[in-house]
Every structure is written in C-alpha cells, then in structure tokens.
PDB file of N, CA and C in Angstrom:
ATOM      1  N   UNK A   1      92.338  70.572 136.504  1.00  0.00           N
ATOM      2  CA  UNK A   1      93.386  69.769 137.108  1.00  0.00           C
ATOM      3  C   UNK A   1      94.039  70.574 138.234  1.00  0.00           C
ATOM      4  N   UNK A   2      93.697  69.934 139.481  1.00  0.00           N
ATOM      5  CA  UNK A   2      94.787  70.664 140.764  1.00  0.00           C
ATOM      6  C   UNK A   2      96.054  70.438 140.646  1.00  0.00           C
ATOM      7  N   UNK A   3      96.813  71.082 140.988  1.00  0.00           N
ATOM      8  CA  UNK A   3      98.324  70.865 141.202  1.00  0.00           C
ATOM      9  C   UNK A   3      98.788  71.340 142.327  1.00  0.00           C
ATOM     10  N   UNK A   4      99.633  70.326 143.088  1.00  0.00           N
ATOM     11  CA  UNK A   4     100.095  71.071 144.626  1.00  0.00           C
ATOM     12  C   UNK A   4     101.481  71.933 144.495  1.00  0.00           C
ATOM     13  N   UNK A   5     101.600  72.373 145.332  1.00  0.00           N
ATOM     14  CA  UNK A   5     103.300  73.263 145.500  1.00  0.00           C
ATOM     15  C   UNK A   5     103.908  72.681 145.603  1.00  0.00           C
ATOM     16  N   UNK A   6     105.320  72.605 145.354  1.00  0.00           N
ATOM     17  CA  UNK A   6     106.412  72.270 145.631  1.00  0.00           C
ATOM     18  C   UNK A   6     106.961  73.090 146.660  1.00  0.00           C
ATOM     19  N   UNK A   7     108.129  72.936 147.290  1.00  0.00           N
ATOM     20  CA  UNK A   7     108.660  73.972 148.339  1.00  0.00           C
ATOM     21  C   UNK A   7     109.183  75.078 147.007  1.00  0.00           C
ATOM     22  N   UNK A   8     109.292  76.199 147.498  1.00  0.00           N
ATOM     23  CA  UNK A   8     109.973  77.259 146.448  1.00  0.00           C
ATOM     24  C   UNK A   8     111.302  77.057 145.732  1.00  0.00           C
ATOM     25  N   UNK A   9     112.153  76.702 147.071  1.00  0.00           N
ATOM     26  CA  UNK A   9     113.729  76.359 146.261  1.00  0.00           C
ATOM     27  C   UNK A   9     113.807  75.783 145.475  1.00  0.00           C
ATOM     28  N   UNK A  10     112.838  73.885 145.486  1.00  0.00           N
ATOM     29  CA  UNK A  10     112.921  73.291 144.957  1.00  0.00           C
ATOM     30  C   UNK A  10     112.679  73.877 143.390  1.00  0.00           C
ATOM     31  N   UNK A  11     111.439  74.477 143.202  1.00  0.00           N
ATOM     32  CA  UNK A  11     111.142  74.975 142.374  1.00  0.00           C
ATOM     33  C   UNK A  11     111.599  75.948 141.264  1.00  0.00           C
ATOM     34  N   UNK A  12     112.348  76.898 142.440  1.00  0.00           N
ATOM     35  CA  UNK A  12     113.370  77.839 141.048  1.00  0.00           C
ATOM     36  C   UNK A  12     115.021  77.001 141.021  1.00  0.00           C
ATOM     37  N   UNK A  13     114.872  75.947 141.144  1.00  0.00           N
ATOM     38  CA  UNK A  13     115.885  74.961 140.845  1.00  0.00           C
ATOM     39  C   UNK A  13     115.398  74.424 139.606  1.00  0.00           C
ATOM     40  N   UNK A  14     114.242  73.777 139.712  1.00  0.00           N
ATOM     41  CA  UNK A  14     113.448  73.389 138.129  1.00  0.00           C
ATOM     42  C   UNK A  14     113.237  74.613 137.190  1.00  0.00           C
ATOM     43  N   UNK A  15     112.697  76.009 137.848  1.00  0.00           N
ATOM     44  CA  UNK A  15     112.619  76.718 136.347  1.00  0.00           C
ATOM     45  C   UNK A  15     114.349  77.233 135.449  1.00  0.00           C
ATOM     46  N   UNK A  16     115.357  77.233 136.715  1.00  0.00           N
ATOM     47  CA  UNK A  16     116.644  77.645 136.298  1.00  0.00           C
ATOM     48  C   UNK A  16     117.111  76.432 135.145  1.00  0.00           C
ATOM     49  N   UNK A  17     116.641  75.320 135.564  1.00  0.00           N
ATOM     50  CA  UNK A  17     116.735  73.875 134.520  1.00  0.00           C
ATOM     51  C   UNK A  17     116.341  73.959 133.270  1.00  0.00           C
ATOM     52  N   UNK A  18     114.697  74.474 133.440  1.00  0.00           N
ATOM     53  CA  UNK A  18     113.998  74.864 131.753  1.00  0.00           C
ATOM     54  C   UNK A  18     115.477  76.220 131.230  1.00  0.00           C
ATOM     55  N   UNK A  19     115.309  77.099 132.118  1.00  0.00           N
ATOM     56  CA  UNK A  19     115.879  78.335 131.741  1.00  0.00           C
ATOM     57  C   UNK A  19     117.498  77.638 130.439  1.00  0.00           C
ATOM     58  N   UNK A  20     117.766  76.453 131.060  1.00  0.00           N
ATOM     59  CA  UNK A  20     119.482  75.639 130.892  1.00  0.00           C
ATOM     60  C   UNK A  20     118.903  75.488 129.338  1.00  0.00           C
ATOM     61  N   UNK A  21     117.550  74.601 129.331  1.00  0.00           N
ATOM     62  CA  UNK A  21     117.174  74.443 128.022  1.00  0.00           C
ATOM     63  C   UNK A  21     116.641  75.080 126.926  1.00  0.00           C
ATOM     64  N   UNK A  22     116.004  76.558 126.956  1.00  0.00           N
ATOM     65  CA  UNK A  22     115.539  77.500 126.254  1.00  0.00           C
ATOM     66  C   UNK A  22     116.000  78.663 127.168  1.00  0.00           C
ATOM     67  N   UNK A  23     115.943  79.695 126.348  1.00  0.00           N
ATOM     68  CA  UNK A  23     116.236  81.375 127.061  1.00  0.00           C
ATOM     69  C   UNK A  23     114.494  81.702 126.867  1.00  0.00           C
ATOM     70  N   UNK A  24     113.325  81.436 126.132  1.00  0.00           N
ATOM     71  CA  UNK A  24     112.298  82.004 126.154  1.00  0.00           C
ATOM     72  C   UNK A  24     111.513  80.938 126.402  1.00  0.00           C
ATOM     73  N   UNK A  25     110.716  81.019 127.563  1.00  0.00           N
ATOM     74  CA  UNK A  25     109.660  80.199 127.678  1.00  0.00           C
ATOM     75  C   UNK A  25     108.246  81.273 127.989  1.00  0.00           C
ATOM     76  N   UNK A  26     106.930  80.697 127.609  1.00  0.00           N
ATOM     77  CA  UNK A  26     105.721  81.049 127.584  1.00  0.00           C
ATOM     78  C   UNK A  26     104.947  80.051 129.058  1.00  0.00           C
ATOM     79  N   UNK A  27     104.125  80.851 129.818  1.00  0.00           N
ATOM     80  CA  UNK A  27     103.567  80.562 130.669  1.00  0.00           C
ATOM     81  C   UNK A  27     102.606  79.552 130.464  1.00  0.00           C
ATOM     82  N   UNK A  28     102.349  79.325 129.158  1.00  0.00           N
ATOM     83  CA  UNK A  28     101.601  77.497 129.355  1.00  0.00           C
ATOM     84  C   UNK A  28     102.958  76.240 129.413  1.00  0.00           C
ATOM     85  N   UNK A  29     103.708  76.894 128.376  1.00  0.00           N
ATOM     86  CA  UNK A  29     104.735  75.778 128.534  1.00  0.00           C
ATOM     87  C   UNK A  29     105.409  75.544 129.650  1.00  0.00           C
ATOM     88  N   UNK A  30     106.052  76.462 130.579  1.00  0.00           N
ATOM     89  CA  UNK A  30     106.315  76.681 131.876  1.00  0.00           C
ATOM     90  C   UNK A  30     105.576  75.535 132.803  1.00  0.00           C
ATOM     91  N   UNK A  31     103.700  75.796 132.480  1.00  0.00           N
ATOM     92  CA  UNK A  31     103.118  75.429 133.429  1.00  0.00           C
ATOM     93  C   UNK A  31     103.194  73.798 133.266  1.00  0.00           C
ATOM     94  N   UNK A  32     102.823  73.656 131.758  1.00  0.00           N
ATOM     95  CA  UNK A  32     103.073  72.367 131.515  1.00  0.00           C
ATOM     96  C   UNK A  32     104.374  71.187 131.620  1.00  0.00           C
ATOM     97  N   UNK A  33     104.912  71.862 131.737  1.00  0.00           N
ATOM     98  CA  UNK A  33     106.611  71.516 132.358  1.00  0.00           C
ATOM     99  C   UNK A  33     106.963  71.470 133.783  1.00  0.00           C
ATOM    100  N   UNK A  34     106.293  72.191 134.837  1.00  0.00           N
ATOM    101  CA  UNK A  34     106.409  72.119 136.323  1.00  0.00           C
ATOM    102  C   UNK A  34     105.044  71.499 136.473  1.00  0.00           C
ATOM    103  N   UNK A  35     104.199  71.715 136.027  1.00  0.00           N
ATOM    104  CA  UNK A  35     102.880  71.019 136.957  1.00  0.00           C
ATOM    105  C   UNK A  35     102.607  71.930 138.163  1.00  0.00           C
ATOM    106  N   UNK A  36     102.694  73.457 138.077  1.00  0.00           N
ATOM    107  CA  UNK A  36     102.169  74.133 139.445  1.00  0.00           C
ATOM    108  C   UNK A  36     101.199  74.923 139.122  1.00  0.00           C
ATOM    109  N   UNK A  37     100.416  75.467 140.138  1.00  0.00           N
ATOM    110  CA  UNK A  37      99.640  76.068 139.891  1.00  0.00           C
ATOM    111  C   UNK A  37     100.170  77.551 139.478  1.00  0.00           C
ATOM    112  N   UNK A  38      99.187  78.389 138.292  1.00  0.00           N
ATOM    113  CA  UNK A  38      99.662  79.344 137.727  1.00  0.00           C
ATOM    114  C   UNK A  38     100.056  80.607 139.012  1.00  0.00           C
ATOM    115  N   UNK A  39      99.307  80.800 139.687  1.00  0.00           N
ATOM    116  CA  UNK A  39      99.357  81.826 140.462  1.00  0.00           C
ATOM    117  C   UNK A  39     101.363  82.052 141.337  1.00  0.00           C
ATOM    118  N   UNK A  40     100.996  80.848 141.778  1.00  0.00           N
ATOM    119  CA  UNK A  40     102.411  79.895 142.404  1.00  0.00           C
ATOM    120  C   UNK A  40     103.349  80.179 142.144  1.00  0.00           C
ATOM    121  N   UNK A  41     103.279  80.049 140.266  1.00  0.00           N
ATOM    122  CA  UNK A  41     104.481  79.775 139.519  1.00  0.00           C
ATOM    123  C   UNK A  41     104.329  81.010 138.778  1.00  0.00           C
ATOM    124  N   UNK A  42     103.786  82.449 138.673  1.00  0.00           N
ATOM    125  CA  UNK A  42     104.205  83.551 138.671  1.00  0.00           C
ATOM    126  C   UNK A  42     104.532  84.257 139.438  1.00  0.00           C
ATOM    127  N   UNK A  43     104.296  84.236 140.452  1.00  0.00           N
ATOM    128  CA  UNK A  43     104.986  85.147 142.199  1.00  0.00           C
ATOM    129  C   UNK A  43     106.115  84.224 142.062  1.00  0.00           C
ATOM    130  N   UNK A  44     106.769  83.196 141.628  1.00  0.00           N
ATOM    131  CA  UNK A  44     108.037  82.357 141.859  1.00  0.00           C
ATOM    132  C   UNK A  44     109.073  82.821 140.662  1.00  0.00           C
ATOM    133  N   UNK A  45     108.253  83.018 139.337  1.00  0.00           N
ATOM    134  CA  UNK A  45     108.856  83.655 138.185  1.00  0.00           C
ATOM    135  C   UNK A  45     109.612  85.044 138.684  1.00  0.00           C
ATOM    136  N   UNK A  46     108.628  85.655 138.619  1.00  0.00           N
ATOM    137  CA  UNK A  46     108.555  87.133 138.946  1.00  0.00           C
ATOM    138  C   UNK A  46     110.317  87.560 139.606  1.00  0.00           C
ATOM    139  N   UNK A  47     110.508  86.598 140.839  1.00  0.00           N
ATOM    140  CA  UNK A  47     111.624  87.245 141.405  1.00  0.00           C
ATOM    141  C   UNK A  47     112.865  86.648 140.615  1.00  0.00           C
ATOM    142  N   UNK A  48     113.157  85.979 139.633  1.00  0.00           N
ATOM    143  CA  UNK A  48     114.242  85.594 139.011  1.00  0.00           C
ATOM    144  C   UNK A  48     114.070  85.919 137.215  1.00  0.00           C
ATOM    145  N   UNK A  49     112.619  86.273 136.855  1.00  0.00           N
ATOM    146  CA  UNK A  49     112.669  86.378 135.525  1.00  0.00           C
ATOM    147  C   UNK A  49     111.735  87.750 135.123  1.00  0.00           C
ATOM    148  N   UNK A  50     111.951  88.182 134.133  1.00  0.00           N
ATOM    149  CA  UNK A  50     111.143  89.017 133.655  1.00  0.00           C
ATOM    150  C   UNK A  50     109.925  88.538 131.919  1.00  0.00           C
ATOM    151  N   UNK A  51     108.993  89.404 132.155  1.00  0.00           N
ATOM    152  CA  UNK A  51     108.473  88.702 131.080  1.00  0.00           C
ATOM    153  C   UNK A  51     108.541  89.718 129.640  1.00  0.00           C
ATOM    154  N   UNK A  52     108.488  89.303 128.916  1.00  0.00           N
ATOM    155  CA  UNK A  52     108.310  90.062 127.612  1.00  0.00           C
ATOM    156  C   UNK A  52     106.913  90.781 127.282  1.00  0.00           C
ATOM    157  N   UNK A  53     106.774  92.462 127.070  1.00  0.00           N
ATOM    158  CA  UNK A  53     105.300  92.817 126.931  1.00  0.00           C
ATOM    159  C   UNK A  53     105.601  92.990 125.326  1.00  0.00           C
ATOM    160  N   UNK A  54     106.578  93.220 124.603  1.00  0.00           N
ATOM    161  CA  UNK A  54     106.592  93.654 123.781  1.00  0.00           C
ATOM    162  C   UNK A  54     107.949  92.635 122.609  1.00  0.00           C
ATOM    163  N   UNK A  55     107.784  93.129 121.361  1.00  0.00           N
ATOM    164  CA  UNK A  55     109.168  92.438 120.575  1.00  0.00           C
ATOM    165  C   UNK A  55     108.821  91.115 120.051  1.00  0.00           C
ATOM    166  N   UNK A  56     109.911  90.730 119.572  1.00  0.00           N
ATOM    167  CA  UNK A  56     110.122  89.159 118.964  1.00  0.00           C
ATOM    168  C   UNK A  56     109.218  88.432 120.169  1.00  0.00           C
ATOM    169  N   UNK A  57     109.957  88.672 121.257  1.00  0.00           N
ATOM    170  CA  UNK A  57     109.663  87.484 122.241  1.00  0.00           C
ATOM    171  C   UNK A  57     108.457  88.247 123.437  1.00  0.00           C
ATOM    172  N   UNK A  58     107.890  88.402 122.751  1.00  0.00           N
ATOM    173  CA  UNK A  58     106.314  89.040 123.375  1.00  0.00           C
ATOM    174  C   UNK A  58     105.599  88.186 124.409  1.00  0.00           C
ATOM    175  N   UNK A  59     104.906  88.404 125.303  1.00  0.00           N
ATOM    176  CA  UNK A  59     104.477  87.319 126.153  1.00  0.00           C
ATOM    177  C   UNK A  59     105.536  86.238 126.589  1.00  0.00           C
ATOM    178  N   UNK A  60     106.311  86.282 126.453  1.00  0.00           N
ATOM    179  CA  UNK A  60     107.668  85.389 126.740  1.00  0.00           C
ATOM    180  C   UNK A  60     108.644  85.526 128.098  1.00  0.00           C
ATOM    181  N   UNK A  61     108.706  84.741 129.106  1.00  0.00           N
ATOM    182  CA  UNK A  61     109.333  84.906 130.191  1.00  0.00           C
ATOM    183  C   UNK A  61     111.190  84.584 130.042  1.00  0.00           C
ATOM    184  N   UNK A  62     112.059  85.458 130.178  1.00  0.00           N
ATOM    185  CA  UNK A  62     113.177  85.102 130.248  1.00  0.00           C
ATOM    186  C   UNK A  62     114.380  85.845 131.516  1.00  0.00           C
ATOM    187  N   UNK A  63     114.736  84.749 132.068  1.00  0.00           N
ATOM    188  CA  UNK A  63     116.049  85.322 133.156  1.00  0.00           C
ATOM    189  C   UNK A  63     116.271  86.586 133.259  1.00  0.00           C
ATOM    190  N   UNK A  64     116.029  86.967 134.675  1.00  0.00           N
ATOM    191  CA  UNK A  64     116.747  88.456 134.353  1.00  0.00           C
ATOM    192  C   UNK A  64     117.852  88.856 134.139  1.00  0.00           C
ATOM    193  N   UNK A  65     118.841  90.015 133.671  1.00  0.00           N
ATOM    194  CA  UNK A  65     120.327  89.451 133.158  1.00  0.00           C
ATOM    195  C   UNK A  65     121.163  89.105 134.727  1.00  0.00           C
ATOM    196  N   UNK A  66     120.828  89.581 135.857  1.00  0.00           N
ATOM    197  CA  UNK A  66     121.735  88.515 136.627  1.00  0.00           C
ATOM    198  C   UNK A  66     121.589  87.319 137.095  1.00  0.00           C
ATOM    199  N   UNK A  67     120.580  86.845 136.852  1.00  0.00           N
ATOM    200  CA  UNK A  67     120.150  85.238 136.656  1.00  0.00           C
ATOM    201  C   UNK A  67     120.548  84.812 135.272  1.00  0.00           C
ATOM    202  N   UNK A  68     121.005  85.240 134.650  1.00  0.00           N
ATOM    203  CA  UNK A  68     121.238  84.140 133.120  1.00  0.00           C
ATOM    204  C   UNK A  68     122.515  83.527 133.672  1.00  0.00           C
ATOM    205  N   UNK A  69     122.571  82.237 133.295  1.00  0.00           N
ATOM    206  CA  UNK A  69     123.595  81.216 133.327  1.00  0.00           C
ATOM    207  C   UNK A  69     124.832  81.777 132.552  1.00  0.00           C
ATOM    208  N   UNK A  70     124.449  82.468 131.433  1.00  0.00           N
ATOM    209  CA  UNK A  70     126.421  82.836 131.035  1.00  0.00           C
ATOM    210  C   UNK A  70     127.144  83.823 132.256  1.00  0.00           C
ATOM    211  N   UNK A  71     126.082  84.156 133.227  1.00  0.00           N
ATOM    212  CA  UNK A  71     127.130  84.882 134.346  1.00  0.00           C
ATOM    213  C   UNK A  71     127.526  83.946 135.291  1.00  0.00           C
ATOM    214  N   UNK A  72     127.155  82.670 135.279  1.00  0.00           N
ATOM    215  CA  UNK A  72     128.161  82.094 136.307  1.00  0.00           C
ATOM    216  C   UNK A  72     128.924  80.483 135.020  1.00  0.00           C
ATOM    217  N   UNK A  73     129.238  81.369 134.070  1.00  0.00           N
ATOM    218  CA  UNK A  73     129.764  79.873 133.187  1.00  0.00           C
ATOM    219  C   UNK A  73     131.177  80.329 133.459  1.00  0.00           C
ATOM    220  N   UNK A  74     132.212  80.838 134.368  1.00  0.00           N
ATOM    221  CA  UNK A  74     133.727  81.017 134.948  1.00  0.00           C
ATOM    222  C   UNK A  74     133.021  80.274 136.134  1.00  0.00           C
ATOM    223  N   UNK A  75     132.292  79.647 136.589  1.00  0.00           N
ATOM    224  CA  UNK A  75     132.049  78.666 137.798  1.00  0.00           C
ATOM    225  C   UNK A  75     132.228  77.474 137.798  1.00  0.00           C
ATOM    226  N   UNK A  76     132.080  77.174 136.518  1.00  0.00           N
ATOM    227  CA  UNK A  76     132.462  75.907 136.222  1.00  0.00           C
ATOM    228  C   UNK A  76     131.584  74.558 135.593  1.00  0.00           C
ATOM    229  N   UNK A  77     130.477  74.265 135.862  1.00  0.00           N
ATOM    230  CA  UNK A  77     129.717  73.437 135.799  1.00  0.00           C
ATOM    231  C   UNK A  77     128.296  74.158 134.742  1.00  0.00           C
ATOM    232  N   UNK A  78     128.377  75.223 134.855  1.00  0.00           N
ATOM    233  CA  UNK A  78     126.887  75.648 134.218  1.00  0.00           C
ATOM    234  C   UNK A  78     126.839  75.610 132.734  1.00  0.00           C
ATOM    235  N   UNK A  79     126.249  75.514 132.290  1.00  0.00           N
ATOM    236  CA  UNK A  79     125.680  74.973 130.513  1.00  0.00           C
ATOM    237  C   UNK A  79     124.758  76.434 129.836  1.00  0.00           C
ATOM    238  N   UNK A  80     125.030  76.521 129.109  1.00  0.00           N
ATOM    239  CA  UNK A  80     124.669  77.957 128.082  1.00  0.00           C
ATOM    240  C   UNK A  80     123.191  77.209 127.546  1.00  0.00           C
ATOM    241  N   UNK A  81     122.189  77.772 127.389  1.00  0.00           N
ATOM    242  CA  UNK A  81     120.826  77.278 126.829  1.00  0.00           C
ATOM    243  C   UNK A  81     121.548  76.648 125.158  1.00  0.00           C
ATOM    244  N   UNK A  82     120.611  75.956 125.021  1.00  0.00           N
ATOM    245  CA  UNK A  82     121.280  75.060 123.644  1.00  0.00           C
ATOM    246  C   UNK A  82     119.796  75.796 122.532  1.00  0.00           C
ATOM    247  N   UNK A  83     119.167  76.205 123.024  1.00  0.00           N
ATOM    248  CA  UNK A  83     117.897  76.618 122.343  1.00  0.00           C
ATOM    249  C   UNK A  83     117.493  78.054 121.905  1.00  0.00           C
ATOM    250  N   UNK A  84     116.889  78.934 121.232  1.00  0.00           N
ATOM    251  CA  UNK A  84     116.725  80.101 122.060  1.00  0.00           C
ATOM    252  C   UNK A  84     115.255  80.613 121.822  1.00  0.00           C
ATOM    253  N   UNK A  85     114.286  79.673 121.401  1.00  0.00           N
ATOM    254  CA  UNK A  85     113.124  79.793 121.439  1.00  0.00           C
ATOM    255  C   UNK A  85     112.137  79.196 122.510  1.00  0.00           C
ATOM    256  N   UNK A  86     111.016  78.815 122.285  1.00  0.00           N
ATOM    257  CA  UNK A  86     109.737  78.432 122.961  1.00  0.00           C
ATOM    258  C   UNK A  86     109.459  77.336 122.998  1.00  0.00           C
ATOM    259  N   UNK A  87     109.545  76.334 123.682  1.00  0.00           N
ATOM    260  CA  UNK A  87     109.513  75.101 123.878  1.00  0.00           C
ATOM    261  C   UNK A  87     107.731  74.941 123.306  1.00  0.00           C
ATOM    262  N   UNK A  88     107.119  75.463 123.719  1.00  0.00           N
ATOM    263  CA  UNK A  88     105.366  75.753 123.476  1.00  0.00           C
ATOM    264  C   UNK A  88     105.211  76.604 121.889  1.00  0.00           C
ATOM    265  N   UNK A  89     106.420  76.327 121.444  1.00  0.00           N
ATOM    266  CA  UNK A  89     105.860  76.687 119.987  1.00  0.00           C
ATOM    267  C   UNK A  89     105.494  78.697 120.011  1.00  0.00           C
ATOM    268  N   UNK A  90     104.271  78.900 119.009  1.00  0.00           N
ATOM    269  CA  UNK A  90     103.990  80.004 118.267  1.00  0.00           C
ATOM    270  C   UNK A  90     102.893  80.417 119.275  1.00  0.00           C
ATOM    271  N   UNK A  91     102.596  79.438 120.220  1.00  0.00           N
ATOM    272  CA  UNK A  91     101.302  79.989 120.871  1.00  0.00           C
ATOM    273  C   UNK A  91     101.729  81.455 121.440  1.00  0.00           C
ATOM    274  N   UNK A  92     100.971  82.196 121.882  1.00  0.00           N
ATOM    275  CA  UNK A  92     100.836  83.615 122.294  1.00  0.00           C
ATOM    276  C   UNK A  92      99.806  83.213 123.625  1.00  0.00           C
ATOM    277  N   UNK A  93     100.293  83.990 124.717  1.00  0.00           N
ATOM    278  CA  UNK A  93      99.638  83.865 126.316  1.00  0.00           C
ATOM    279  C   UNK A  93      99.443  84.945 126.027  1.00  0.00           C
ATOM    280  N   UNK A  94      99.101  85.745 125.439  1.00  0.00           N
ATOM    281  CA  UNK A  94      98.473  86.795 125.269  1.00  0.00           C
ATOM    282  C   UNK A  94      96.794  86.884 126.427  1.00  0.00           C
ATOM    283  N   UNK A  95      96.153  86.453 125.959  1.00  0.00           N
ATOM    284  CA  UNK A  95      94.897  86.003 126.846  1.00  0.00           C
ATOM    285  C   UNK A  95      95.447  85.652 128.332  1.00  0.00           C
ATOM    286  N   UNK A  96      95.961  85.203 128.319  1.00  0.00           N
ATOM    287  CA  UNK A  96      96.368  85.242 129.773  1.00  0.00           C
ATOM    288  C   UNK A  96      97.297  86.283 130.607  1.00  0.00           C
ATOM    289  N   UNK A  97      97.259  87.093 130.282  1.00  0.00           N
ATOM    290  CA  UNK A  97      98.137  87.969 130.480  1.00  0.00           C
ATOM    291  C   UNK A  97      97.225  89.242 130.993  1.00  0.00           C
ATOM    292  N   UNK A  98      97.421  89.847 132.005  1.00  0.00           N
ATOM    293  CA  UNK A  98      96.330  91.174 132.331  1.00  0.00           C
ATOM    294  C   UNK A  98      96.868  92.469 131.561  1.00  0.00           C
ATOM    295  N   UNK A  99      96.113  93.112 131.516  1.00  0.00           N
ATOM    296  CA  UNK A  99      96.358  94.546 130.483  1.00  0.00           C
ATOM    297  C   UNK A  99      95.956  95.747 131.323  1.00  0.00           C
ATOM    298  N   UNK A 100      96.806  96.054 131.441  1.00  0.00           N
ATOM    299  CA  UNK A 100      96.628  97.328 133.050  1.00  0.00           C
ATOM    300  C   UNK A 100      96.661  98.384 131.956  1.00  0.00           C
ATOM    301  N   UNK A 101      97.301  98.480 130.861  1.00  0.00           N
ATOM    302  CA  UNK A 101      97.241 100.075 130.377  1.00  0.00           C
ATOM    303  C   UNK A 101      99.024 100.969 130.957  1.00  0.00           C
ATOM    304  N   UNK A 102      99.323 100.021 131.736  1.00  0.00           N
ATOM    305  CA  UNK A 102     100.490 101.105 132.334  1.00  0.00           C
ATOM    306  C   UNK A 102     101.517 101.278 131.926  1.00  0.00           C
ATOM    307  N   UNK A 103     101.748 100.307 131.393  1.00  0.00           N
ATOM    308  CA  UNK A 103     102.912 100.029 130.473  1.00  0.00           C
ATOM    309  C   UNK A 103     102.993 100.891 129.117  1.00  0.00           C
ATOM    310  N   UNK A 104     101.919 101.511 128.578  1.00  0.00           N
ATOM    311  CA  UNK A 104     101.974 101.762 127.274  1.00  0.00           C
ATOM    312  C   UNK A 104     102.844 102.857 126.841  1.00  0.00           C
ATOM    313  N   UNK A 105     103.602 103.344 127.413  1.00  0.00           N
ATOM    314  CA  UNK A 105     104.831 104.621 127.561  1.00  0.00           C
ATOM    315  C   UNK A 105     106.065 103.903 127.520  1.00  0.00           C
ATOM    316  N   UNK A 106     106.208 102.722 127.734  1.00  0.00           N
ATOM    317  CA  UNK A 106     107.855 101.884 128.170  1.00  0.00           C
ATOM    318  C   UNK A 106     108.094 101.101 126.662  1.00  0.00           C
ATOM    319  N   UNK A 107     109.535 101.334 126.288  1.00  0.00           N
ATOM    320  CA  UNK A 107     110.121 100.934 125.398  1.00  0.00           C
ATOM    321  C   UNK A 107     110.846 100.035 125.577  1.00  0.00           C
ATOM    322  N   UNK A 108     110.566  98.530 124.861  1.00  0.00           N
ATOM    323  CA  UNK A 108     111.583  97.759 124.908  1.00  0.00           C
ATOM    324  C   UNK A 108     112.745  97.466 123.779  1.00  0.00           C
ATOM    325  N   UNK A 109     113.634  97.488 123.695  1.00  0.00           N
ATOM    326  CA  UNK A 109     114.830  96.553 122.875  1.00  0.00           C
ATOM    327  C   UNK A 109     114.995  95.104 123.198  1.00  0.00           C
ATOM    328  N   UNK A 110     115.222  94.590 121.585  1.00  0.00           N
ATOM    329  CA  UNK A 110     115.498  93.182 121.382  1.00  0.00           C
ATOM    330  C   UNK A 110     116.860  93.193 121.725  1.00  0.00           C
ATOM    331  N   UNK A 111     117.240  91.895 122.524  1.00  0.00           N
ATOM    332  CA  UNK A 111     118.746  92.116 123.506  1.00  0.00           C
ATOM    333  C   UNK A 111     118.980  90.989 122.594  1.00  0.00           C
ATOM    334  N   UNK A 112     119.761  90.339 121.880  1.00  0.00           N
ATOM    335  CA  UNK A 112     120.946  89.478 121.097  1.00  0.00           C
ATOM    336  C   UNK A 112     121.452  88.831 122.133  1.00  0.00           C
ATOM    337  N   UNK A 113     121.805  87.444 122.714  1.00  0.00           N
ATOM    338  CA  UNK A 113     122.621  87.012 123.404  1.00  0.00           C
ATOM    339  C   UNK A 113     124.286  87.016 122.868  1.00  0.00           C
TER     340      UNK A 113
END
C-alpha cells in the first residue's frame, strides 16, 4: 500500500494529537493511524520524539520531555494523555527496528509521569 506525504506541519500536528491520546505509541500503530510512509514518519518522529531501546516501554516512541503536553498545560487549552499505553497493543517493532550494536553501553530509566 502507497501512502503520500502530508506537508510536515500538518503532520506533527497529527502525531502531537496521538501523543494527546497515549504517551507510548509503537511504529505500526503510529503508521496505522497517519497513513504515511514509514521512512517519512520517522525523520518526522525523530525531531519531536524519542524512541524506547530498552524498559517497560521498549520499542516504544514517546515525546521528548520538552514536547510533552504537561509543559504547556499553564497555556491553557492543552489536555494531559488520558492513556499511558499502546494503542497497538503487546505487539513489539522489534523487527523493525535496526540493531547497530551502539547503543549497548547506554542506560535507560523508567521515567513515572
């Protein structure tokens, strides 16, 4: 299945939307939720979210902390995620995910909202 681009803005306007509804999303659910092509919609991730290599939320893409919505909820209008799991369930993007090896020295912590 092809999928065309959207303009970019438009776009991290829609993932900041998923972001409103879950804090962890997985790159099929993502994809299946925008309809873009994967490549697209990780160079678009990338600059507003980070992904999970490790932990609870492994393979899991979530806001980086100055993109999370509780930093602009003194703004007025913004909404706290009502969720805090995976819209895509238990699946693991594991397989989709490249394995460079470089990472294997970096420690992560589980962050608590």
């Amino acid at each position: 299945m092809k999928t065309a681009r959207m303009p970019q803005n438009e776009l991290l306007d829609r993932i900041f939307d998923c972001f409103k509804k879950y804090n962890y999303w997985s790159m099929k659910a993502l994809r299946a939720e925008l309809q873009q092509p994967e490549a697209y919609l990780r160079e678009t991730l990338e600059k507003v979210a980070v992904l999970a290599k490790s932990g609870r939320f492994a393979t899991q893409w979530s806001l980086k902390p100055e993109n999370k919505i509780a930093n602009y909820d003194q703004i007025g209008d913004a909404v706290a995620p009502t969720q805090e799991g995976d819209p895509g369930g238990d699946e693991s993007d594991m397989a989709d995910e490249e394995d460079d090896g470089d990472d294997d020295d970096i420690k992560f912590e589980d962050v608590v909202p």
